[in-house]
PDB file of N, CA and C in Angstrom:
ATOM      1  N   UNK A   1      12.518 -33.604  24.397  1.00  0.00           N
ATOM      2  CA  UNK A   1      13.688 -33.073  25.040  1.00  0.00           C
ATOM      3  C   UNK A   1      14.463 -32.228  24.032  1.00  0.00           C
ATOM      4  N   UNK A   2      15.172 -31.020  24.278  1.00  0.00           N
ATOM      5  CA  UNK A   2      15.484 -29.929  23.236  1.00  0.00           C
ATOM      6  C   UNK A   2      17.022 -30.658  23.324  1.00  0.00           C
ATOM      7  N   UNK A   3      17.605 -30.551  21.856  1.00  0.00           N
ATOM      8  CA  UNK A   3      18.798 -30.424  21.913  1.00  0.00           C
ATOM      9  C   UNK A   3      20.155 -29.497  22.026  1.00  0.00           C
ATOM     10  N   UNK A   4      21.255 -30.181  21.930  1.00  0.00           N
ATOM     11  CA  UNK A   4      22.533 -28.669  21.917  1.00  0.00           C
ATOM     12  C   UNK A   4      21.579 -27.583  21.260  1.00  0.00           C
ATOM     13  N   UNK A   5      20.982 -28.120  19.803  1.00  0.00           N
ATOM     14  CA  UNK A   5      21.307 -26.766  18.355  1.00  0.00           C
ATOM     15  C   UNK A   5      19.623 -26.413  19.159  1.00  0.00           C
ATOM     16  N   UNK A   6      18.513 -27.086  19.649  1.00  0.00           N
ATOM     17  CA  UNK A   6      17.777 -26.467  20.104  1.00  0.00           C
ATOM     18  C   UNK A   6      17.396 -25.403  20.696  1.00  0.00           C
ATOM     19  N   UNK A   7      18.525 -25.594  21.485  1.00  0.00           N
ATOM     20  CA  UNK A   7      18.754 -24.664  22.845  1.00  0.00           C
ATOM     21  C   UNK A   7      19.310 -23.564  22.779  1.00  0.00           C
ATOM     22  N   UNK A   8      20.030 -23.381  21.795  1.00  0.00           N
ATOM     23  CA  UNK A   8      20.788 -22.109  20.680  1.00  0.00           C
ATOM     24  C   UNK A   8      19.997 -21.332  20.017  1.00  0.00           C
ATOM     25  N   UNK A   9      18.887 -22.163  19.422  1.00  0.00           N
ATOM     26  CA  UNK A   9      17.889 -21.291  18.990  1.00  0.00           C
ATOM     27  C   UNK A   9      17.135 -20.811  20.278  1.00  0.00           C
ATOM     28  N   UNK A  10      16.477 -20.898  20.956  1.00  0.00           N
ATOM     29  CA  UNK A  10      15.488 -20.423  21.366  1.00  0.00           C
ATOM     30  C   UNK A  10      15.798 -18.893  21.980  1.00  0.00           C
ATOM     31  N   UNK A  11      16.725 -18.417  22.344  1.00  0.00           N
ATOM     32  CA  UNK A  11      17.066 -16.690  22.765  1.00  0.00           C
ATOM     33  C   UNK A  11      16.733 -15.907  21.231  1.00  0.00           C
ATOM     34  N   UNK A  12      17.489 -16.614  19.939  1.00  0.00           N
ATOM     35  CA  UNK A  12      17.108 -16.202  18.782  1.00  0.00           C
ATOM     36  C   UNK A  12      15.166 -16.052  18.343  1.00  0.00           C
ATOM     37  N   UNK A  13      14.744 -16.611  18.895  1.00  0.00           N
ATOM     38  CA  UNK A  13      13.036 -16.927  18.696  1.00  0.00           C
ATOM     39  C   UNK A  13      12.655 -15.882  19.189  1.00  0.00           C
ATOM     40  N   UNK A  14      12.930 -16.342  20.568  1.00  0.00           N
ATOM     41  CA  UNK A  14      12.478 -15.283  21.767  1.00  0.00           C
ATOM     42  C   UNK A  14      12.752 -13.780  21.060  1.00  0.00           C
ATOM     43  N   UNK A  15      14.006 -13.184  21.306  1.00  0.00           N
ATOM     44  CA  UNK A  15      14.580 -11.872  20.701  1.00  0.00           C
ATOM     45  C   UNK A  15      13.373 -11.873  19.247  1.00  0.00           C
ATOM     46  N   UNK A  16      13.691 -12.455  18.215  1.00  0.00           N
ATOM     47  CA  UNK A  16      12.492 -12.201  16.996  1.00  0.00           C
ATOM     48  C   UNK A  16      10.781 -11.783  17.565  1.00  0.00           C
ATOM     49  N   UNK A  17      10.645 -12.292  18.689  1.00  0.00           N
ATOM     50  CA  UNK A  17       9.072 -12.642  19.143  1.00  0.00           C
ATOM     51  C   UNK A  17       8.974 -11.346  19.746  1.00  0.00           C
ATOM     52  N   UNK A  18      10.375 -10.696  20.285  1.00  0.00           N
ATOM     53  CA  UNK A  18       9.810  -9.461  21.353  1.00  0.00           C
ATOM     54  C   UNK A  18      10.062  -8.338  19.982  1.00  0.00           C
ATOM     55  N   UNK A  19      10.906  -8.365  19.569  1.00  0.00           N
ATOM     56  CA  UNK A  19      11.085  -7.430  18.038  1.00  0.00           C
ATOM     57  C   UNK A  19      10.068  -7.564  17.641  1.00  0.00           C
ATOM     58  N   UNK A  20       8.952  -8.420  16.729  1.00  0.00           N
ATOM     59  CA  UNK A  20       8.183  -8.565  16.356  1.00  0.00           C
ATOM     60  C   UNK A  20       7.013  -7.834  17.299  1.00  0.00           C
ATOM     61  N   UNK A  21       6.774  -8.050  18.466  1.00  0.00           N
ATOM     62  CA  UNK A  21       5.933  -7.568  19.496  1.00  0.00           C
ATOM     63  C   UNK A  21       6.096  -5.635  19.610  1.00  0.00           C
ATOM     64  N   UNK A  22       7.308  -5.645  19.211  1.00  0.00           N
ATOM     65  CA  UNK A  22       7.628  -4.173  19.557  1.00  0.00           C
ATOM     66  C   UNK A  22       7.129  -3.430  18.110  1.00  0.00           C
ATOM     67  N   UNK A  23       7.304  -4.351  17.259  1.00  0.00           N
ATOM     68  CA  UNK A  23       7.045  -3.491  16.051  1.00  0.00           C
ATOM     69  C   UNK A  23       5.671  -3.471  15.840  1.00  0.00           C
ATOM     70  N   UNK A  24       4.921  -4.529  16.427  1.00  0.00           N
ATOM     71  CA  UNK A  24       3.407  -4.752  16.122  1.00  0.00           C
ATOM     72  C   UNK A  24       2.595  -3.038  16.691  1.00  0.00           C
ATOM     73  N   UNK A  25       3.170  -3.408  18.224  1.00  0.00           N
ATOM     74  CA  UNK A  25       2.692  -2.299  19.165  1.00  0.00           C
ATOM     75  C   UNK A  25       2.933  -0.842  18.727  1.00  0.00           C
ATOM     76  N   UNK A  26       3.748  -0.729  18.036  1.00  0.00           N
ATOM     77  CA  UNK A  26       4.101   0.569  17.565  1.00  0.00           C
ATOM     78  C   UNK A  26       3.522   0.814  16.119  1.00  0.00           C
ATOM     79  N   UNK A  27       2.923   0.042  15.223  1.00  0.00           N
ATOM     80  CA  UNK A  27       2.176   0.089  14.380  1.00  0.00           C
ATOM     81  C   UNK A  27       0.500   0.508  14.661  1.00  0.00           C
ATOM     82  N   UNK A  28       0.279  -0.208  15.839  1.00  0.00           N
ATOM     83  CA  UNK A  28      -1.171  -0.175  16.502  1.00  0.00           C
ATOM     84  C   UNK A  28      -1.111   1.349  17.128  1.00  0.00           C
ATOM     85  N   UNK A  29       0.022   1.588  17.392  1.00  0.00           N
ATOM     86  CA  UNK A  29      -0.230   3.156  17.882  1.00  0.00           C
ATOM     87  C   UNK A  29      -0.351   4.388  16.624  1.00  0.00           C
ATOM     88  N   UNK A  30       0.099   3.769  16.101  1.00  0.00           N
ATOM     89  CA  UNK A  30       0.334   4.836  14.986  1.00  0.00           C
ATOM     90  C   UNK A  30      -0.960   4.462  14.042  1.00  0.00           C
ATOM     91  N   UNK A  31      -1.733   3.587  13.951  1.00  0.00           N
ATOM     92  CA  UNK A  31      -2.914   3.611  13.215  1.00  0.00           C
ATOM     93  C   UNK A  31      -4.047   4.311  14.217  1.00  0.00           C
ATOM     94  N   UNK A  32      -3.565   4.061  15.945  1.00  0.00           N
ATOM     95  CA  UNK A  32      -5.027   4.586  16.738  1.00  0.00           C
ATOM     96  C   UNK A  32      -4.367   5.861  16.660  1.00  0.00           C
ATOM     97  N   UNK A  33      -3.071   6.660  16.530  1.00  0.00           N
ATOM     98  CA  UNK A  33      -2.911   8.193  16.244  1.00  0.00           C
ATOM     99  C   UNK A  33      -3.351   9.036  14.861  1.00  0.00           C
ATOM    100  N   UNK A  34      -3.303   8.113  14.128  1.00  0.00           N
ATOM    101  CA  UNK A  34      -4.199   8.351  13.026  1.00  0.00           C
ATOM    102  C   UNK A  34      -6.061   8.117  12.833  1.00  0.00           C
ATOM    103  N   UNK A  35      -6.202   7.241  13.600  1.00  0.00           N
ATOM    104  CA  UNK A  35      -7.624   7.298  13.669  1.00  0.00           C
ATOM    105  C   UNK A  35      -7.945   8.384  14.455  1.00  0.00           C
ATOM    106  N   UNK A  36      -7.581   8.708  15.593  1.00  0.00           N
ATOM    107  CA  UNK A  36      -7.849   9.461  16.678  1.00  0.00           C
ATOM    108  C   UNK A  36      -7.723  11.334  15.382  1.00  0.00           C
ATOM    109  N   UNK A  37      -6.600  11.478  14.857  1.00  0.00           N
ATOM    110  CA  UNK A  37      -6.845  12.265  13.559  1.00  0.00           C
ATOM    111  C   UNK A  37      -7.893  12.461  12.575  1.00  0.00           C
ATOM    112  N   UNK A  38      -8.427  11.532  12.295  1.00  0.00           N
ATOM    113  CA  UNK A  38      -9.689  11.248  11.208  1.00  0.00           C
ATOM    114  C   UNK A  38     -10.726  11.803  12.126  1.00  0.00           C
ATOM    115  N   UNK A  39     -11.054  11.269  12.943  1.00  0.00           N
ATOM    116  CA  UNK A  39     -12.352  11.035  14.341  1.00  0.00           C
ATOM    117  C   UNK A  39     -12.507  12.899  14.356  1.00  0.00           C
ATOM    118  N   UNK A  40     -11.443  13.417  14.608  1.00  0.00           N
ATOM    119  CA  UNK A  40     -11.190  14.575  15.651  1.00  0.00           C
ATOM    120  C   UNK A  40     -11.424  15.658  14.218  1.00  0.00           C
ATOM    121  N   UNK A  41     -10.784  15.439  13.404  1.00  0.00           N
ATOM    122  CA  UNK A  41     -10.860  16.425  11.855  1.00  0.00           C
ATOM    123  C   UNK A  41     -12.166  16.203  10.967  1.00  0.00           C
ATOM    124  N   UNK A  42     -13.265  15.055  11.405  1.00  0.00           N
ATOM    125  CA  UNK A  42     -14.371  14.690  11.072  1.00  0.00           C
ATOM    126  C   UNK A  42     -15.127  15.770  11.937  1.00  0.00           C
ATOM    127  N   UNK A  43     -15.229  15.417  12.926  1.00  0.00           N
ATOM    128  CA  UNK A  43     -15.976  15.952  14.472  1.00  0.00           C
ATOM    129  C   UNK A  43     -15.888  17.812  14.180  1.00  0.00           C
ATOM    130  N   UNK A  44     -14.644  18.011  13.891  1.00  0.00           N
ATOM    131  CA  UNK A  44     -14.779  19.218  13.825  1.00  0.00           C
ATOM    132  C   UNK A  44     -15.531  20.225  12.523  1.00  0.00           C
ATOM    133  N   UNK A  45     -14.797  19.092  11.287  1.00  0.00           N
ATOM    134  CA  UNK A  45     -15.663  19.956  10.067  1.00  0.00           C
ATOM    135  C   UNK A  45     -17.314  19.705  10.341  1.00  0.00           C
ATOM    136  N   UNK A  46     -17.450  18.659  10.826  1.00  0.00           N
ATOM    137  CA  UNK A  46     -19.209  18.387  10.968  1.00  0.00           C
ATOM    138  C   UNK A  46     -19.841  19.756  11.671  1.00  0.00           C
ATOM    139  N   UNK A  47     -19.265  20.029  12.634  1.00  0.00           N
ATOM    140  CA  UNK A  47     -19.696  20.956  13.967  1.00  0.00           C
ATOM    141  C   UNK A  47     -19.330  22.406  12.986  1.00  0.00           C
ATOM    142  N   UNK A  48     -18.418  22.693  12.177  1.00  0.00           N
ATOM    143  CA  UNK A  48     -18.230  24.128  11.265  1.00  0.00           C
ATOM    144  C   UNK A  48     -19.369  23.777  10.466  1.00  0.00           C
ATOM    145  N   UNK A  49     -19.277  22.971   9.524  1.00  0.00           N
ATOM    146  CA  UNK A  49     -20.089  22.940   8.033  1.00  0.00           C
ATOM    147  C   UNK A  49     -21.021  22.116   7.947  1.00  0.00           C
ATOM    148  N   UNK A  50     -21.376  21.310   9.128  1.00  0.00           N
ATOM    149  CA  UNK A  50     -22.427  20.754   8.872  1.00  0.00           C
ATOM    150  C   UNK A  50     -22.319  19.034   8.704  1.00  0.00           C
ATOM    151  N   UNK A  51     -23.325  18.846   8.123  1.00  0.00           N
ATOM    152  CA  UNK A  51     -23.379  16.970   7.864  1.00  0.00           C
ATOM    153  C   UNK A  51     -22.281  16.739   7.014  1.00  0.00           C
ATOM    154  N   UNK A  52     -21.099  16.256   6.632  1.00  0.00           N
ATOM    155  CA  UNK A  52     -20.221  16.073   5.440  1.00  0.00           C
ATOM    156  C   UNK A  52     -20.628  15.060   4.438  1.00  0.00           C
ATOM    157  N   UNK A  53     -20.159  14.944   3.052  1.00  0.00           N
ATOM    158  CA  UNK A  53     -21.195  13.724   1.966  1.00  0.00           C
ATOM    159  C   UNK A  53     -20.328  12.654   2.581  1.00  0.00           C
ATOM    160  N   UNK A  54     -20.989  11.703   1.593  1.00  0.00           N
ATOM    161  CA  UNK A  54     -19.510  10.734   1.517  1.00  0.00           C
ATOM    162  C   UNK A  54     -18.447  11.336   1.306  1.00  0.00           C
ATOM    163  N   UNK A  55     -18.274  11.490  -0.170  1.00  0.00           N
ATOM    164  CA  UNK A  55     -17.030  11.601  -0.489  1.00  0.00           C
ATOM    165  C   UNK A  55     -16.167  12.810   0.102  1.00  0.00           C
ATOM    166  N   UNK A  56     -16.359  13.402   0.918  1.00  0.00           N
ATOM    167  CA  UNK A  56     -15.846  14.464   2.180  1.00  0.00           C
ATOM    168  C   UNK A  56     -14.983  13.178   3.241  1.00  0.00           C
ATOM    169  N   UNK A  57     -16.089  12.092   3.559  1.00  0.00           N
ATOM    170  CA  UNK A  57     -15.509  11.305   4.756  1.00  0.00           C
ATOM    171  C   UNK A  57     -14.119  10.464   3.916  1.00  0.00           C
ATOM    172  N   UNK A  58     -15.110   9.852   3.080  1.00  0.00           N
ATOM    173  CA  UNK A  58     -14.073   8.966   2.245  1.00  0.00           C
ATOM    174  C   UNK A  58     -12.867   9.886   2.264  1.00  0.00           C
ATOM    175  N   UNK A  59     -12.991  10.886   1.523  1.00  0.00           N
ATOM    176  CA  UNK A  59     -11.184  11.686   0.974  1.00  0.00           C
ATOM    177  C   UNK A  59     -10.389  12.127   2.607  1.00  0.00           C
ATOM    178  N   UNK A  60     -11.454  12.242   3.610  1.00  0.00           N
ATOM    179  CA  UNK A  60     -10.736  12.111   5.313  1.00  0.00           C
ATOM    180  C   UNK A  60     -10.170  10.807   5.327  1.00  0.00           C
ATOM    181  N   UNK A  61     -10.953   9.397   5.179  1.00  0.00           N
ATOM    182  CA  UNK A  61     -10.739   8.234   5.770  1.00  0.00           C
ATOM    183  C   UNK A  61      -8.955   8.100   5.028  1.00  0.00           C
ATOM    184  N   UNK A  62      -9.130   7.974   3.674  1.00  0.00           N
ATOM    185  CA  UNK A  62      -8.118   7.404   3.101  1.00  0.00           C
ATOM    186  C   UNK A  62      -6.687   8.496   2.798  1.00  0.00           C
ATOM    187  N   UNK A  63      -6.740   9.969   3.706  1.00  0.00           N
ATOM    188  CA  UNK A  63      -6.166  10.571   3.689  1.00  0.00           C
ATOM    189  C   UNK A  63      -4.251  10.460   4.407  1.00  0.00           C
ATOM    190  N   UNK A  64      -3.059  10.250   3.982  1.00  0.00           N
ATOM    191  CA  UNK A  64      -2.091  10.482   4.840  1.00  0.00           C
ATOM    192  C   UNK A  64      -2.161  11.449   6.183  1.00  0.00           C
ATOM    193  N   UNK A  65      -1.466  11.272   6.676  1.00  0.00           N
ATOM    194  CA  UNK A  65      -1.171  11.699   8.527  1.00  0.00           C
ATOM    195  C   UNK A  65      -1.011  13.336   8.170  1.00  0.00           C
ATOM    196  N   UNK A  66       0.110  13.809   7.182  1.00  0.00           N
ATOM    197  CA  UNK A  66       0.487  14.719   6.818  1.00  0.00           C
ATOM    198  C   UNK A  66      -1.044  15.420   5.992  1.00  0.00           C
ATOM    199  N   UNK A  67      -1.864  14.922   5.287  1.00  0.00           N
ATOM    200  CA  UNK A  67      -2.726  15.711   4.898  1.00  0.00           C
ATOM    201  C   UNK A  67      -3.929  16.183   6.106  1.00  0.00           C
ATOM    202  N   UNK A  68      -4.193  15.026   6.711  1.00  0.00           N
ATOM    203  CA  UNK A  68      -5.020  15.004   8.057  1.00  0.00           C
ATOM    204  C   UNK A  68      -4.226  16.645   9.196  1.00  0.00           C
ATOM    205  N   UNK A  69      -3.265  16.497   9.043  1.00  0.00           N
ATOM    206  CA  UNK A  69      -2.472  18.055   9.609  1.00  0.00           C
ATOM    207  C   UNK A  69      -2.792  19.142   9.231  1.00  0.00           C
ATOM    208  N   UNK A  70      -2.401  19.196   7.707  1.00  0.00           N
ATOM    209  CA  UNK A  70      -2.684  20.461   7.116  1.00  0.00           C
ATOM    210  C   UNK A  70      -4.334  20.953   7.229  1.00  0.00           C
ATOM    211  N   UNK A  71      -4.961  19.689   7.002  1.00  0.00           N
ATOM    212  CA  UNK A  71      -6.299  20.315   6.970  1.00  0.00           C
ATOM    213  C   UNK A  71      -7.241  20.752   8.359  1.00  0.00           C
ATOM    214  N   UNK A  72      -6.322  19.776   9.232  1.00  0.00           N
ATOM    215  CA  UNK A  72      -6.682  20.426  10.704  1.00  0.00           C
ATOM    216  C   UNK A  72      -6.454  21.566  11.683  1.00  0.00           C
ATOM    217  N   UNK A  73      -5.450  22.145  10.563  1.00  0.00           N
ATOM    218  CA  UNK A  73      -4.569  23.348  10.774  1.00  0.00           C
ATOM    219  C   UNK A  73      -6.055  24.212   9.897  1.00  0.00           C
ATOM    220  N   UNK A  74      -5.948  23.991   8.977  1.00  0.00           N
ATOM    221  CA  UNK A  74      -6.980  25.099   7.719  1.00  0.00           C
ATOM    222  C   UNK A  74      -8.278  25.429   8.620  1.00  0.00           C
ATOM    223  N   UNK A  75      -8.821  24.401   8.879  1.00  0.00           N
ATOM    224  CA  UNK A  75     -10.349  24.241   9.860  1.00  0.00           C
ATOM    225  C   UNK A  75     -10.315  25.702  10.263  1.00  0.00           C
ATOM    226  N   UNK A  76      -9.407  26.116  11.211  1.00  0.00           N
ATOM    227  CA  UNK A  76      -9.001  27.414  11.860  1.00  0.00           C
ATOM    228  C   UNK A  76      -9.899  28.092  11.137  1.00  0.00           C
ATOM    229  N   UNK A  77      -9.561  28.626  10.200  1.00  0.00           N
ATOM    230  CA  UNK A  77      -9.588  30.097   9.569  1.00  0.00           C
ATOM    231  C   UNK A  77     -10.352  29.851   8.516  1.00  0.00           C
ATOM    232  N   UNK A  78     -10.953  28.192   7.837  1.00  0.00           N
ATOM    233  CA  UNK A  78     -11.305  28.182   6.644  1.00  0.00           C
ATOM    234  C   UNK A  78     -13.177  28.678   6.984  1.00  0.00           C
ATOM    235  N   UNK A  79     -13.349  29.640   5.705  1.00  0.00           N
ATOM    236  CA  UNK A  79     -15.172  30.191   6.035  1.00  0.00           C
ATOM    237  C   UNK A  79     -16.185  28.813   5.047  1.00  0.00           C
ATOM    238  N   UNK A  80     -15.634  28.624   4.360  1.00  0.00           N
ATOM    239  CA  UNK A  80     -16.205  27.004   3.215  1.00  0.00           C
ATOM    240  C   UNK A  80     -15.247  26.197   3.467  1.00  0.00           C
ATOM    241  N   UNK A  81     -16.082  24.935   3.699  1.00  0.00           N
ATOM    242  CA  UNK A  81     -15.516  23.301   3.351  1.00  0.00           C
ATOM    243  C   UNK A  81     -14.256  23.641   2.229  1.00  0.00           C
ATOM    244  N   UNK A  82     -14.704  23.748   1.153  1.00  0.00           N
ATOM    245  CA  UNK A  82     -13.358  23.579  -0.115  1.00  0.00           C
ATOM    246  C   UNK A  82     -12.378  24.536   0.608  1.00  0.00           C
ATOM    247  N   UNK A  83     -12.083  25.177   1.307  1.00  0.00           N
ATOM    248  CA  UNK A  83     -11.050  26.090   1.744  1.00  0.00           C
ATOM    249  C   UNK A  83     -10.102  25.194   2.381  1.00  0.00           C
ATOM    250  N   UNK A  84     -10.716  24.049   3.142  1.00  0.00           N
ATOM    251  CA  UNK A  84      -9.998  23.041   3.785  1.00  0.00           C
ATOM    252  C   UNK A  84      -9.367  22.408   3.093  1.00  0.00           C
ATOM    253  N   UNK A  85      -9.919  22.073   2.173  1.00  0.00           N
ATOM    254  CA  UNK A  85      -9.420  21.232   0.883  1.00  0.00           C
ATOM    255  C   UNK A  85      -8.160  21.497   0.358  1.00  0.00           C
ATOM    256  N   UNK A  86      -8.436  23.191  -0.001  1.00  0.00           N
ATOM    257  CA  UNK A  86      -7.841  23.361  -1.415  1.00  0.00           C
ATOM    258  C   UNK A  86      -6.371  23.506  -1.435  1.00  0.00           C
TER     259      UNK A  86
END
């Protein structure tokens, strides 16, 4: 059986549990908007330049959101891989 101080807490739990829920969900989006980035800036240099090495995927995989941009922007106009890069 919950008491007075029980019963005080639990809106406090609750409220933490949906905060917590909100922040989870919005983390999960922002890693599948970033994957969905990697996937799509992979897909495309493959289809310009060909098979990519590793270390092409690797320096994609572990790349910031902001570099994944710029270089998806470069793709455009770049005639060599290192143009994307550089």
């Amino acid at each position: 059986m919950l008491t007075q101080i029980d019963m005080t807490r639990i809106p406090a739990y609750e409220l933490g549990m949906e905060k917590g829920l909100e922040e989870g969900m919005e983390r999960g989006m922002e890693k599948g908007m970033e994957r969905g980035q990697i996937t799509l800036l992979t897909r495309l240099l493959s289809y310009k330049f060909g098979t990519l090495s590793p270390m092409v995927t690797q320096r994609i995989d572990n790349a910031r959101p902001e570099e994944l941009a710029t270089w998806g922007e470069r793709v455009l106009s770049a005639k060599k891989l290192d143009e994307v890069f550089s």
